[in-house]
Protein backbone atom coordinates (compact mmCIF):
# COMPACT_ATOMS: atom_id res chain seq x y z
CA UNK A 1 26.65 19.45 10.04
CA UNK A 2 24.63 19.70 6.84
CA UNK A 3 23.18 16.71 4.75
CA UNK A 4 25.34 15.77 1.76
CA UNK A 5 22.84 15.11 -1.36
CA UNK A 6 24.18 12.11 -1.89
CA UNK A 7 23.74 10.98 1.75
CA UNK A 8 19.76 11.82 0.88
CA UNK A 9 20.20 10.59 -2.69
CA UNK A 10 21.07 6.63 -1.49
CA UNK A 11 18.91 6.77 1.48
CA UNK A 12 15.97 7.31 -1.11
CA UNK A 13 17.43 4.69 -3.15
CA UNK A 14 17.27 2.04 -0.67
CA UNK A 15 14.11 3.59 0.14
CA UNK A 16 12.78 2.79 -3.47
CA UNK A 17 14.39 -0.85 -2.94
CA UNK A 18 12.27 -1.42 0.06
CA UNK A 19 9.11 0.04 -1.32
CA UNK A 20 10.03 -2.86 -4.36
CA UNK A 21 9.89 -5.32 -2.83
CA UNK A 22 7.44 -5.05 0.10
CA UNK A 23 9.94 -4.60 3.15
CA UNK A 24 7.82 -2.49 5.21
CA UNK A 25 9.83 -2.81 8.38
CA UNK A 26 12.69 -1.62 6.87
CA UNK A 27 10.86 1.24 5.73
CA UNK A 28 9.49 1.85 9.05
CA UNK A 29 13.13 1.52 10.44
CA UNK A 30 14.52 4.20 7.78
CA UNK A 31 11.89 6.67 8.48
CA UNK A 32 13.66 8.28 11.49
CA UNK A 33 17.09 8.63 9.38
CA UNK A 34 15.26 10.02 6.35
CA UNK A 35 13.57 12.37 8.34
CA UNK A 36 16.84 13.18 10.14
CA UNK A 37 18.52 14.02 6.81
CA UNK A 38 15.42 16.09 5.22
CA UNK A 39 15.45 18.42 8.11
CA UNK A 40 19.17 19.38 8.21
CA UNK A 41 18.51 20.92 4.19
CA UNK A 42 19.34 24.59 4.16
CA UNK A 43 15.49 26.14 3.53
CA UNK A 44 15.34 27.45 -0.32
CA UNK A 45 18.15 24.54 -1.45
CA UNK A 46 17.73 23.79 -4.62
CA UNK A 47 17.86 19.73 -4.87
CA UNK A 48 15.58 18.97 -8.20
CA UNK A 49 17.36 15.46 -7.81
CA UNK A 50 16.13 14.85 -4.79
CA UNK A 51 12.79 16.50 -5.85
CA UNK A 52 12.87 13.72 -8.14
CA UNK A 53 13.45 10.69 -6.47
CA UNK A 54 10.69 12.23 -3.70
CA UNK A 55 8.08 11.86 -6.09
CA UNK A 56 9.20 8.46 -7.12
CA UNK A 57 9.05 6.95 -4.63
CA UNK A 58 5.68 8.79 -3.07
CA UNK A 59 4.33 7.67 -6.24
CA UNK A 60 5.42 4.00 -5.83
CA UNK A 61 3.96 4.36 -2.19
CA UNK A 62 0.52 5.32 -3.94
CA UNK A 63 0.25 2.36 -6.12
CA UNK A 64 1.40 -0.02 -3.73
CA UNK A 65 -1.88 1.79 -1.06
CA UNK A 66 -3.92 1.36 -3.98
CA UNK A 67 -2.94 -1.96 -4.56
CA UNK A 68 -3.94 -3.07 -0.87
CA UNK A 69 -7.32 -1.39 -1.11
CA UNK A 70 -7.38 -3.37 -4.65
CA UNK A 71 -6.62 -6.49 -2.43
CA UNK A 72 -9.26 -5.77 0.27
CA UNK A 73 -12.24 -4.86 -2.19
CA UNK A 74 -11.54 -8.19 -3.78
CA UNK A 75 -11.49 -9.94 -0.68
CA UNK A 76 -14.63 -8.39 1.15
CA UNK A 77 -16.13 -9.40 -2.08
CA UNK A 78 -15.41 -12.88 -2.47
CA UNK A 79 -16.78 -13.13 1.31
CA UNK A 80 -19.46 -11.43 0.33
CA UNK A 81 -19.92 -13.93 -2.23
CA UNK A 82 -18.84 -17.22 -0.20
CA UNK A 83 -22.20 -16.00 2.37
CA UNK A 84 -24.61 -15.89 -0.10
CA UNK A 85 -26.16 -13.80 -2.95
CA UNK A 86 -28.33 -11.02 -2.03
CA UNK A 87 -30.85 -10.04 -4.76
CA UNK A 88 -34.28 -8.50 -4.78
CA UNK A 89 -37.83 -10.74 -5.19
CA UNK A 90 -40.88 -9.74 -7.52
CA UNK A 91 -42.60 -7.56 -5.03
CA UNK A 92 -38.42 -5.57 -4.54
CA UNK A 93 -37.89 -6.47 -1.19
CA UNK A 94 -34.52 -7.92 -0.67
CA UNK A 95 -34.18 -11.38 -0.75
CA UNK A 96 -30.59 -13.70 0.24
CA UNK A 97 -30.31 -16.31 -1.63
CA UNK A 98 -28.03 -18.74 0.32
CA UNK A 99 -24.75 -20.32 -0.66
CA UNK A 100 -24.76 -23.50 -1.34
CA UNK A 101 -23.23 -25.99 0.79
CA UNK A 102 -20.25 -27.93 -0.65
CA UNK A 103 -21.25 -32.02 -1.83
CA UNK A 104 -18.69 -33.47 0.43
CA UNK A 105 -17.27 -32.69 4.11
CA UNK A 106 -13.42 -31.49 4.13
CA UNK A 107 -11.94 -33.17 7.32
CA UNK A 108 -8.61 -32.05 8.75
């Protein structure tokens, strides 16, 4: 039995869905069905549609990698930062310059 478009057309709609708002499990859980449906296509078919919403949502995928490198960079650097600065002295070696130490002690 062959794929119906539209079968492929709302999986990668709720695909898009999950990929807005951050439900990676459930895109985990709908890779098996989407990769079900993309391999009962006749070879050749012509599906610009589905073309379409392909790219979409691999380019929504994209941003939201890029974004969680964005996140990690920022984070590695504010540790970075939190450690200590590291700098050169007058003769170039490297030199840390330490972080200071906060005025009072936070208790739990």
């Amino acid at each position: 039995m062959r794929p119906e478009p539209s079968d492929l057309t709302l999986l990668l709609e709720t695909e898009r869905r999950l990929i807005l708002t951050g439900d990676w499990s459930g895109l985990q859980s709908l890779a098996p069905r989407k990769a079900a449906l993309l391999d009962r296509l006749p070879p050749g078919a012509p599906l610009p549609p589905l073309a379409t919403a392909l790219a979409r949502n691999q380019a929504l995928l994209a941003a939201a990698i890029d974004g969680l490198r964005d996140a990690l960079g920022r984070r590695a650097a504010l540790e970075a930062a939190r450690r200590g600065l590291a700098t050169y002295d007058p003769s170039g070696l490297r030199a840390a310059l330490a972080a200071p130490s906060p005025r009072y002690e936070r208790k739990a």
